[in-house]
N, C-alpha and C. Protein backbone atom coordinates (compact mmCIF):
# COMPACT_ATOMS: atom_id res chain seq x y z
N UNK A 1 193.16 149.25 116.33
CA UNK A 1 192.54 149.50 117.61
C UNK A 1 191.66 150.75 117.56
N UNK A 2 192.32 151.85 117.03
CA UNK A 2 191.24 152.84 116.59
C UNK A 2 190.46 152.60 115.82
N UNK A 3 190.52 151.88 114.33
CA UNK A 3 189.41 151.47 114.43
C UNK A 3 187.93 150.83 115.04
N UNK A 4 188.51 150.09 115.80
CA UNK A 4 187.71 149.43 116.81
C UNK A 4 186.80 150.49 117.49
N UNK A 5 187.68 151.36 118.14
CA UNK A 5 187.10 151.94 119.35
C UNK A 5 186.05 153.07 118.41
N UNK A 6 186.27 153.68 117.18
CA UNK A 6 185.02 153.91 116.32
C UNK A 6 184.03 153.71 116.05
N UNK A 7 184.20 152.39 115.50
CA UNK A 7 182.93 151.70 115.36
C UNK A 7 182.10 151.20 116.67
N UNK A 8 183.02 151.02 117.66
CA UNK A 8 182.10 150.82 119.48
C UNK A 8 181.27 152.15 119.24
N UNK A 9 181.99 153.60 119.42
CA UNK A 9 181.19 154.50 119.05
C UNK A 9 180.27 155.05 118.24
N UNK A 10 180.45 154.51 116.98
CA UNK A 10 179.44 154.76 115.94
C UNK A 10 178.04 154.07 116.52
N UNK A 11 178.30 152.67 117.07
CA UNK A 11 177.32 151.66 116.99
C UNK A 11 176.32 152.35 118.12
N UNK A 12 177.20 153.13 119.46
CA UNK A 12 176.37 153.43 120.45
C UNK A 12 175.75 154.34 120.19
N UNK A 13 176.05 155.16 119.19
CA UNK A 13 174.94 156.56 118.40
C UNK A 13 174.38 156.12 118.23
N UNK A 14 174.16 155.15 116.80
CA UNK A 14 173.23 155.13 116.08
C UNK A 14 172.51 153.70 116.55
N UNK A 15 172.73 152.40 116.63
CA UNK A 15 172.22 151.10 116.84
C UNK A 15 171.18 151.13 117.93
N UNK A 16 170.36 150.84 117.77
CA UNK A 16 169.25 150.66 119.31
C UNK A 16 169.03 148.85 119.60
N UNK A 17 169.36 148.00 118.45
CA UNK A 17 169.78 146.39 118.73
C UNK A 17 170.75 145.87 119.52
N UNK A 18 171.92 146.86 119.71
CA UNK A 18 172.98 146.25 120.29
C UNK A 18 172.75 146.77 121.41
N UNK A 19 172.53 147.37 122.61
CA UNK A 19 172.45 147.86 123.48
C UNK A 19 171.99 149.58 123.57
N UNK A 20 172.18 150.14 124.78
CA UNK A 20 171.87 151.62 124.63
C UNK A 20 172.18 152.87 123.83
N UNK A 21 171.49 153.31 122.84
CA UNK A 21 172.27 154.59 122.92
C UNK A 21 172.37 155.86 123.66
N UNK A 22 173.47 156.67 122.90
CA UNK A 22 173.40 157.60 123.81
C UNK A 22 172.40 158.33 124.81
N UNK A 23 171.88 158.83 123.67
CA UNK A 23 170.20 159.08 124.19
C UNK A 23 169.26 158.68 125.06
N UNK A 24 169.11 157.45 125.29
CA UNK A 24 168.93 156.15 126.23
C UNK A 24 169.21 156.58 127.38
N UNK A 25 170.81 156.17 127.38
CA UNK A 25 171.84 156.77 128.60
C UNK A 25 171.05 157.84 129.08
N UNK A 26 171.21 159.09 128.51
CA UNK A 26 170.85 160.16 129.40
C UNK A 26 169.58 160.57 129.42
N UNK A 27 168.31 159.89 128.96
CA UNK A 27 167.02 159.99 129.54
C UNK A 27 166.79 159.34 130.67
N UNK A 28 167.28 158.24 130.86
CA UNK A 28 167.51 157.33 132.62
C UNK A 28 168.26 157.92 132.90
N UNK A 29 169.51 158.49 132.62
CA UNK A 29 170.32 159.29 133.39
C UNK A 29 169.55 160.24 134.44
N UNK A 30 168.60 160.84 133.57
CA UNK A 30 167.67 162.01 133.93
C UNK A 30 166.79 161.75 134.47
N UNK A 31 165.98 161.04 133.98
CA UNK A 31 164.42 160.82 134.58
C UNK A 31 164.47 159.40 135.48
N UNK A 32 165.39 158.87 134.94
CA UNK A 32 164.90 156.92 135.26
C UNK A 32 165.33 156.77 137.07
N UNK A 33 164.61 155.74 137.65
CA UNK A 33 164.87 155.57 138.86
C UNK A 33 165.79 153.89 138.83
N UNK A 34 166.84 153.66 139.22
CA UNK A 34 166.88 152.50 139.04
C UNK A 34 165.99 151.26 140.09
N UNK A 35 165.71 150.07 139.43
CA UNK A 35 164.70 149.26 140.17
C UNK A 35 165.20 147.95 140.89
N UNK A 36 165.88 147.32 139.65
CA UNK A 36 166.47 146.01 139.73
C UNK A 36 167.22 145.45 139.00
N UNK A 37 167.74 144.39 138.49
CA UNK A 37 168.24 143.26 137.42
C UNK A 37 167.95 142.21 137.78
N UNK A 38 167.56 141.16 136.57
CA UNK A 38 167.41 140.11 136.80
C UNK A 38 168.73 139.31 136.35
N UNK A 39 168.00 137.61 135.98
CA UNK A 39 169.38 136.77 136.45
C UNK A 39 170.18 136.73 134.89
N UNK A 40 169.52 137.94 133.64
CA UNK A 40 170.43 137.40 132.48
C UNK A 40 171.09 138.77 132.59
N UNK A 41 170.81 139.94 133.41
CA UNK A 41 171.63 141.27 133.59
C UNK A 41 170.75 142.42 132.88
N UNK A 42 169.60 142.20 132.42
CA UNK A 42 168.70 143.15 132.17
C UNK A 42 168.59 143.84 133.39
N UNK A 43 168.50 145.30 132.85
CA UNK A 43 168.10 146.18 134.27
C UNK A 43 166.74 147.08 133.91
N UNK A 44 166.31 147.29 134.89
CA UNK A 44 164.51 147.99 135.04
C UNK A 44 164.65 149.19 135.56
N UNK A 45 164.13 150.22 134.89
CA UNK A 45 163.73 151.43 135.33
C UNK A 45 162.28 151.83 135.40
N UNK A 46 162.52 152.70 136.38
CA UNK A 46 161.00 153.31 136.09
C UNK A 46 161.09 155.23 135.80
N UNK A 47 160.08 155.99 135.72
CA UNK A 47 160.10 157.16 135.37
C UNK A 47 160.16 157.79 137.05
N UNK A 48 160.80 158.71 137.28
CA UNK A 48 160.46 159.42 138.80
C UNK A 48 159.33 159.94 138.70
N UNK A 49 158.47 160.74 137.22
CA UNK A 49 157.28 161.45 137.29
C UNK A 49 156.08 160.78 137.22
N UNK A 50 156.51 160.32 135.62
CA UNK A 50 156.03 159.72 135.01
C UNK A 50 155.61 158.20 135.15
N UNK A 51 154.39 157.43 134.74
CA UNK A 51 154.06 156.06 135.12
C UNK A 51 154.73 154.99 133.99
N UNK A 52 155.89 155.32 133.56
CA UNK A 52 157.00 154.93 132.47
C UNK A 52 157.61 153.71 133.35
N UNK A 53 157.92 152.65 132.87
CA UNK A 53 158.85 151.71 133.70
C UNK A 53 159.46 150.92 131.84
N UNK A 54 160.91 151.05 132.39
CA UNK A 54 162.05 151.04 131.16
C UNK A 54 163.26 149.29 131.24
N UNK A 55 163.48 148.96 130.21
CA UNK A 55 164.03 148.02 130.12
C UNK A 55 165.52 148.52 129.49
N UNK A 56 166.56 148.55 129.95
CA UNK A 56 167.73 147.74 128.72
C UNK A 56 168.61 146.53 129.08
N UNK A 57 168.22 146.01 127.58
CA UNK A 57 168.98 144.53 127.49
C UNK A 57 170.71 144.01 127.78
N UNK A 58 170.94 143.70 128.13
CA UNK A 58 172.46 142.99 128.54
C UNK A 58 172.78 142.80 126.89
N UNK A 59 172.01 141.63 126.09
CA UNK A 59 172.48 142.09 124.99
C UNK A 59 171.91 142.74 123.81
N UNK A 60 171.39 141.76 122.83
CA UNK A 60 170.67 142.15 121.88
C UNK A 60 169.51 142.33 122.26
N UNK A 61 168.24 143.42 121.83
CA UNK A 61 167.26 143.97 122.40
C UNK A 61 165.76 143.28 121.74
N UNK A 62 165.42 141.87 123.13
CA UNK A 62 164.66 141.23 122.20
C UNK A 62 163.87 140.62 123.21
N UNK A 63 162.64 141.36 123.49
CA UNK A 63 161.57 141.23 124.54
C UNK A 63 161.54 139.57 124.94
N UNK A 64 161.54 139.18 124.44
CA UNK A 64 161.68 137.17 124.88
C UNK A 64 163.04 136.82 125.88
N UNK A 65 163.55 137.85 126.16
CA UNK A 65 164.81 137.69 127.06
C UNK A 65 164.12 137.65 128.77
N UNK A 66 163.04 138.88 128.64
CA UNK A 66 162.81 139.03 129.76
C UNK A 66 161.80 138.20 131.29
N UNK A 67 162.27 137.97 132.25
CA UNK A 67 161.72 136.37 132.78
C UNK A 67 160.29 137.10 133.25
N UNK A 68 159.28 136.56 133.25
CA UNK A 68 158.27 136.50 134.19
C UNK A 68 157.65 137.02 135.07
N UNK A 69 158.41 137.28 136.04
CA UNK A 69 158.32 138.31 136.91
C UNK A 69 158.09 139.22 136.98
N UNK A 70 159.54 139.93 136.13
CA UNK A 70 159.40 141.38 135.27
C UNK A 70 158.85 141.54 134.35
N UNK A 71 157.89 140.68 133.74
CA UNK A 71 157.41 140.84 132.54
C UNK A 71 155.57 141.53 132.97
N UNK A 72 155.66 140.83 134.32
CA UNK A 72 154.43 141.49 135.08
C UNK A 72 154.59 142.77 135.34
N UNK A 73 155.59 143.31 135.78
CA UNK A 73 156.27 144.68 136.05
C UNK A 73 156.35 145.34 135.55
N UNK A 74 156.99 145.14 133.83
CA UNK A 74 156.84 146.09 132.85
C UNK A 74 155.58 146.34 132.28
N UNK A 75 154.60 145.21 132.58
CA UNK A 75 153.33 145.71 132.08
C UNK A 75 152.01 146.23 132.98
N UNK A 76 152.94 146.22 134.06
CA UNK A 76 151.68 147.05 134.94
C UNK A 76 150.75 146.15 135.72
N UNK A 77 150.85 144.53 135.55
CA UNK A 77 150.50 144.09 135.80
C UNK A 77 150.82 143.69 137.77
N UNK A 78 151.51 143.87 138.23
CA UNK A 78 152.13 144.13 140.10
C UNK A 78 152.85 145.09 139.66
N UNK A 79 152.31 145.85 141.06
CA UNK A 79 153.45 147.45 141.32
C UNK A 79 154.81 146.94 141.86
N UNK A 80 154.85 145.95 142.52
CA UNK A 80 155.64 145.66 142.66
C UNK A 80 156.90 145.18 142.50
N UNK A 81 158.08 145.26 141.94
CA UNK A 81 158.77 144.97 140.85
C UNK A 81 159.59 143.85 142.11
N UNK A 82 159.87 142.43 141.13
CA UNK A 82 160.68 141.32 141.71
C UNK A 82 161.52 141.67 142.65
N UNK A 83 162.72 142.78 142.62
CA UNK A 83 163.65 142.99 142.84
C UNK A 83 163.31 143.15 144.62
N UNK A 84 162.09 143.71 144.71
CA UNK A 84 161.62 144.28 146.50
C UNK A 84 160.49 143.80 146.54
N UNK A 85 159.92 141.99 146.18
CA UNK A 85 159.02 141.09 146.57
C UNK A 85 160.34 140.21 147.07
N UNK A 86 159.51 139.29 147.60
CA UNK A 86 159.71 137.91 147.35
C UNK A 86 158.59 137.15 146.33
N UNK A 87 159.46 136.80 144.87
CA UNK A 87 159.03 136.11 144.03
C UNK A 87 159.25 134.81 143.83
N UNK A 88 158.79 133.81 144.00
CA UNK A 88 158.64 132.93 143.51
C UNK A 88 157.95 132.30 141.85
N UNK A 89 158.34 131.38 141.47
CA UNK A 89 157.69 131.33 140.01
C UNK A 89 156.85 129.68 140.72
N UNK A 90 155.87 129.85 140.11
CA UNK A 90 154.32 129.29 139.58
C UNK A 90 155.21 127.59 139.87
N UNK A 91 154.97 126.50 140.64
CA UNK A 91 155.31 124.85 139.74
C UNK A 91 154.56 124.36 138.39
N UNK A 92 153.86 125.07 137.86
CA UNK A 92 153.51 125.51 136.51
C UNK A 92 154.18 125.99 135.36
N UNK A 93 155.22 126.81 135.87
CA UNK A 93 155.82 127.80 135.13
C UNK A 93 157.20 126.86 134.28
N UNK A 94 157.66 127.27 133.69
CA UNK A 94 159.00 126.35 132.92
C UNK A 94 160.15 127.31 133.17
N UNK A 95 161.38 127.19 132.77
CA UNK A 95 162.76 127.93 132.95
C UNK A 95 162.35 128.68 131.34
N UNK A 96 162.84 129.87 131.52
CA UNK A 96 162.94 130.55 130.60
C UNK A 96 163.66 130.31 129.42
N UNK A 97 163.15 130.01 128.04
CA UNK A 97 163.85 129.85 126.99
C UNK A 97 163.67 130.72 125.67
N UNK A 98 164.79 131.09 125.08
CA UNK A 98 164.98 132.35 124.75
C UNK A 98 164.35 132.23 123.07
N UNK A 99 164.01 133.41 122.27
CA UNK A 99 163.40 133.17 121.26
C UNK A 99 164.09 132.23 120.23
N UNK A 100 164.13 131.55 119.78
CA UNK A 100 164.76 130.97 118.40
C UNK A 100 164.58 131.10 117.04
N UNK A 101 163.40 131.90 116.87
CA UNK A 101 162.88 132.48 115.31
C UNK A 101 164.07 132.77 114.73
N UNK A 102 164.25 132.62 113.36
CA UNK A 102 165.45 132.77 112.61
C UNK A 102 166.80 132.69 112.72
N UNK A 103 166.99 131.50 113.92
CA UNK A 103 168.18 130.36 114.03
C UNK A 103 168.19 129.57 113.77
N UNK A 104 169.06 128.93 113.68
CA UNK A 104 169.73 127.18 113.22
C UNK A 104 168.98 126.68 113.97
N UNK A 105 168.67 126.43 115.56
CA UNK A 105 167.90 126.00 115.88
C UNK A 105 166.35 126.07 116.11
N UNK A 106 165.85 126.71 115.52
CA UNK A 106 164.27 127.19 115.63
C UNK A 106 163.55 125.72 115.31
N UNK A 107 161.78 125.46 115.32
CA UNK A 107 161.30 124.94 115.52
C UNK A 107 161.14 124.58 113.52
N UNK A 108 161.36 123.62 113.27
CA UNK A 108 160.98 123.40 112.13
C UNK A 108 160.25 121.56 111.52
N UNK A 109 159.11 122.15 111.39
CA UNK A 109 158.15 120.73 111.52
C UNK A 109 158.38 119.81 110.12
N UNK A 110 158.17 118.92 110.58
CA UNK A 110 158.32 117.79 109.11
C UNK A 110 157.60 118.28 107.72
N UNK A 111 158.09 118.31 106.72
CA UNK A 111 157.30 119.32 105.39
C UNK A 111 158.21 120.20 105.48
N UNK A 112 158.38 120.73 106.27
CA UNK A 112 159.00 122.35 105.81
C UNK A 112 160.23 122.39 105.13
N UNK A 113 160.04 123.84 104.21
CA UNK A 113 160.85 123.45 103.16
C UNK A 113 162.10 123.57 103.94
N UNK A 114 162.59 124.08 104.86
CA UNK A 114 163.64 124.06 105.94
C UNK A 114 164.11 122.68 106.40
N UNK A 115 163.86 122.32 106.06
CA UNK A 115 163.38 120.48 107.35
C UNK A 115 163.62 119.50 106.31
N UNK A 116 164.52 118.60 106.61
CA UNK A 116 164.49 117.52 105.51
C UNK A 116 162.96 116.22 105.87
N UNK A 117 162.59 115.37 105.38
CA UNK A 117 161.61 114.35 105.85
C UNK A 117 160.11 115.01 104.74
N UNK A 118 159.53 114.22 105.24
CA UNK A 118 158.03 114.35 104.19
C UNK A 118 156.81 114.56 105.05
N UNK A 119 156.16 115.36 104.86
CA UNK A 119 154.90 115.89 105.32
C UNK A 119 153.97 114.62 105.64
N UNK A 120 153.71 114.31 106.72
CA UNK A 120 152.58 113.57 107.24
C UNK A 120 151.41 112.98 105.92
N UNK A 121 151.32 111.59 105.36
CA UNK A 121 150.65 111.51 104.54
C UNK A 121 149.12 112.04 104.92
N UNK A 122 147.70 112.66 104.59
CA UNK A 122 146.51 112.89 104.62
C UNK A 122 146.20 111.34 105.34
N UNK A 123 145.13 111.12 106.31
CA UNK A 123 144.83 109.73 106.83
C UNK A 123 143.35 109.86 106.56
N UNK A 124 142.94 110.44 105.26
CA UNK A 124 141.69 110.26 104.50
C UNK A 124 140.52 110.62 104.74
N UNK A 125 140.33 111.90 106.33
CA UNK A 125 139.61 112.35 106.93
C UNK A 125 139.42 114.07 106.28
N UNK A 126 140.40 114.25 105.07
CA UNK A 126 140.51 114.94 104.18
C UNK A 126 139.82 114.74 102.90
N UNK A 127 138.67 115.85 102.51
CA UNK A 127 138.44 116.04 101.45
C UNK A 127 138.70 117.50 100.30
N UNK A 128 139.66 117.24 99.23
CA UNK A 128 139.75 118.78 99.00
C UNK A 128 138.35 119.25 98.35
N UNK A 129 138.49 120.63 98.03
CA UNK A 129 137.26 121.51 97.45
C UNK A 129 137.68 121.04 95.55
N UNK A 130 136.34 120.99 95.14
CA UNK A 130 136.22 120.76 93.93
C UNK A 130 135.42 122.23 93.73
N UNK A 131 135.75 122.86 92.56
CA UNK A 131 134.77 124.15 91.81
C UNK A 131 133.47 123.34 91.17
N UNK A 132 132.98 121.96 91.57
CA UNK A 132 132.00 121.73 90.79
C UNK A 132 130.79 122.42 90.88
């Protein structure tokens, strides 16, 4: 169990993937205003002085988490942050889906050496380069 509770601590020094560190903590501690959370538990800060507006992740720290809304927010794009609009999303817009790059499930097209099946034969509208 002490072990455990070590390594919780080690990780919150040093790790900036797994959630906050210390440091983190007490610069929002200090400066940050709190704003909002959205619906996966990310919370938004902004700077009290400064034109700074701050993210930390619920879990692992990986900008594709964050929905739409706030993604306008963190970039300056509406002053207004979701939390004190009424937001609605776009009938355009899709449900948020989270990155998959370098999972089991990621996108992997026929050919790839990942991917079982055979690469699309050429349908002869292909000519390669000759050095002639």
């Amino acid at each position: 169990m002490a072990q455990s509770g070590f390594k919780q601590l080690f990780t919150e020094i040093f790790s900036w993937w797994s959630g906050n560190t210390w440091g983190t903590r007490l610069w929002i501690k200090r400066f940050g205003e709190f704003v909002g959370e959205d619906e996966f538990g990310n919370r938004y800060y902004q700077d009290k002085k400064a034109n700074r507006r701050y993210v930390t992740y619920a879990g692992y720290a990986d900008a594709s988490t964050i929905p739409p809304g706030w993604h306008g927010w963190m970039h300056h794009r509406i002053d207004v942050p979701p939390s004190k609009a009424t937001y609605t999303a776009r009938e355009w817009q899709k449900p948020h889906q989270p990155n998959l790059t370098g999972t089991a499930a990621a996108y992997r097209p026929d050919g790839s050496l990942l991917n079982k099946g055979q690469r699309p034969r050429v349908t002869g509208d292909y000519q390669p380069w000759s050095p002639e």
